[in-house]
Every structure is written in C-alpha cells, then in structure tokens.
Protein backbone atom coordinates (compact mmCIF):
# COMPACT_ATOMS: atom_id res chain seq x y z
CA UNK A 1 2.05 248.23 119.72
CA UNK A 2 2.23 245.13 122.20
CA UNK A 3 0.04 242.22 121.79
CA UNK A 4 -1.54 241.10 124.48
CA UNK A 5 -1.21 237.53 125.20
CA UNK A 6 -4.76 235.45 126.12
CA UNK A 7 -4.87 232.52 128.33
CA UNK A 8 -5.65 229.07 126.93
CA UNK A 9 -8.51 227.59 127.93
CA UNK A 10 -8.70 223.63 127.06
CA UNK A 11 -12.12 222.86 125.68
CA UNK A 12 -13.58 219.22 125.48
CA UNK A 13 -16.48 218.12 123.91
CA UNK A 14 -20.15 217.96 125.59
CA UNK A 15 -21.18 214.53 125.92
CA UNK A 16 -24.43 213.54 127.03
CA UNK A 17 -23.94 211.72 130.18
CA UNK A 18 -23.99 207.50 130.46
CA UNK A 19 -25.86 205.31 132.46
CA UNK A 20 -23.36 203.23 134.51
CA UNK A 21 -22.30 199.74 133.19
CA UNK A 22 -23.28 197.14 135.66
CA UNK A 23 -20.91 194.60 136.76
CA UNK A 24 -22.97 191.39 135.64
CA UNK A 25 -25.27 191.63 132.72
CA UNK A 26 -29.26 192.17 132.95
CA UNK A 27 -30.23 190.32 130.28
CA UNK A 28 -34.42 189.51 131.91
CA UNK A 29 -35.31 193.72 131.36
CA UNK A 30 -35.02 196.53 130.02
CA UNK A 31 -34.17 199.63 131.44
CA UNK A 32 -37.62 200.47 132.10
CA UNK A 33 -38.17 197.19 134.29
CA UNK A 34 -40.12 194.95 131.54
CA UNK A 35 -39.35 191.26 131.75
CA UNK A 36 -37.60 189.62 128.04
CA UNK A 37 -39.89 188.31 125.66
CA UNK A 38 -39.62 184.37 126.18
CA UNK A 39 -39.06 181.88 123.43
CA UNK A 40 -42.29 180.37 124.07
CA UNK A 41 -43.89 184.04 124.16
CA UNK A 42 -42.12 184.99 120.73
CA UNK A 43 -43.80 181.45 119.58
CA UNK A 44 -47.08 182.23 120.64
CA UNK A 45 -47.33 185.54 119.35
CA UNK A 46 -46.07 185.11 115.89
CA UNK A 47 -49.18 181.92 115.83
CA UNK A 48 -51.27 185.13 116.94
CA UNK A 49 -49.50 186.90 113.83
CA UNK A 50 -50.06 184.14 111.14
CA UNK A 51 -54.26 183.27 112.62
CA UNK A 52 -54.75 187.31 112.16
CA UNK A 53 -53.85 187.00 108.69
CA UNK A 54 -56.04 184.48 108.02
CA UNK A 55 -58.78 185.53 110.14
CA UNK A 56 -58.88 188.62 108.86
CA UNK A 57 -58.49 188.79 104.71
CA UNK A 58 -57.15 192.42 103.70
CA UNK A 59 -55.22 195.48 104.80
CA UNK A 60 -56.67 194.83 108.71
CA UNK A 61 -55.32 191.60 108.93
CA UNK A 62 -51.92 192.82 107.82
CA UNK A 63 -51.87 195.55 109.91
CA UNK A 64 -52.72 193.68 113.13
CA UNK A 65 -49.85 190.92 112.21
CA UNK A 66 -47.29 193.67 111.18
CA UNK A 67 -48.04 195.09 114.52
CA UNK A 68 -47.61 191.45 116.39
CA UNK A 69 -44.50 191.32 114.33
CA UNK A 70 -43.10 194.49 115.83
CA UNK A 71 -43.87 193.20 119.24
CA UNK A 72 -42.10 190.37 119.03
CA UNK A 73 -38.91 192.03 117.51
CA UNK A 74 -39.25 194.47 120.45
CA UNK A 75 -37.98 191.65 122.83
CA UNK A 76 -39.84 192.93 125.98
CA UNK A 77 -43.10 191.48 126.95
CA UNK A 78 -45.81 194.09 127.59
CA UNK A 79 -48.10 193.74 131.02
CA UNK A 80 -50.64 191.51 130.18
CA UNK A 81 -53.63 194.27 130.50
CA UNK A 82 -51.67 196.10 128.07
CA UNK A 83 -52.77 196.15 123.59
CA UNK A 84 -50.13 193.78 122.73
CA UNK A 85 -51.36 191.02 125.32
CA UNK A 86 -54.80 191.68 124.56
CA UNK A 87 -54.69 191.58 121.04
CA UNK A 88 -52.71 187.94 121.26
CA UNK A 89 -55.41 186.39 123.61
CA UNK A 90 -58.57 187.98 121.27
CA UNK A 91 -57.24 186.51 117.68
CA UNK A 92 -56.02 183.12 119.44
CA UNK A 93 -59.00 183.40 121.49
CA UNK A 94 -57.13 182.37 124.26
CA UNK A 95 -59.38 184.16 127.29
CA UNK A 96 -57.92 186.14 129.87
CA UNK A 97 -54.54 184.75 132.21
C-alpha cells in the first residue's frame, strides 16, 4: 500500500495583538487619558495617609491610609470628583478645588 503524502502547513503561535509603540514617549497618562500623579500630589496624599491614621485610631484608619497608599503607587491622578480626591480633601480638610 502507498502512503499518501500530506501537505505541510506552517503553524505560528497566536499572539494577542499590541498596541503600537509611539515614536516619543507619553510619560503625563496613561492609556486611558489620566494625567501622572505629581510629586507634589504624591506629597499631599501620603500627609492625607499619615493624618487618617491618626485621626482615625483602629482598623478604619488603616484601611483608609492603605487605600491612599495604593493611590499614590498607582501613579495616575483620579478626577477630582472622583473617591480618591475626595477622600484627600475630607481627612486634610482641605474643601473643595
């Protein structure tokens, strides 16, 4: 009996497709449009961070600096009407911008 010869097909592997690389670097946002977090921004909000844990004694005043923590290591600032924002202004009682 003859064996019947198959054709070769060349397979590659699936990759998930890639945003294009600019040709300069956009280092002020993210790829959803959010402006960096500024040095002075990082500043203020880890102040926010250390006055929650004194303000409030306990679990809730970790909780709200753990969660200013994370926002700060985020690197994007958040709208200003937005948790993050709000919570800043209320524990350094700064009033609305």
């Amino acid at each position: 009996m003859k064996k019947r010869e198959r054709s070769v097909v060349a397979r590659r592997w699936l990759e998930p497709p890639r945003a294009p690389v600019p040709d300069h670097p956009v280092w002020w946002a993210n790829r959803g449009g959010q402006p960096a977090l500024l040095p002075e921004d990082a500043i203020r909000i880890r102040r926010a961070a250390r006055r929650a844990r004194e303000a409030y004694p306990g679990p809730v005043g970790e909780v709200l600096a753990a969660e200013l923590s994370s926002y700060v290591e985020q690197g994007w600032r958040a709208p200003d009407h937005g948790l993050p924002e709000r919570l800043v202004r209320d524990v350094l009682d700064d009033g609305p911008t």
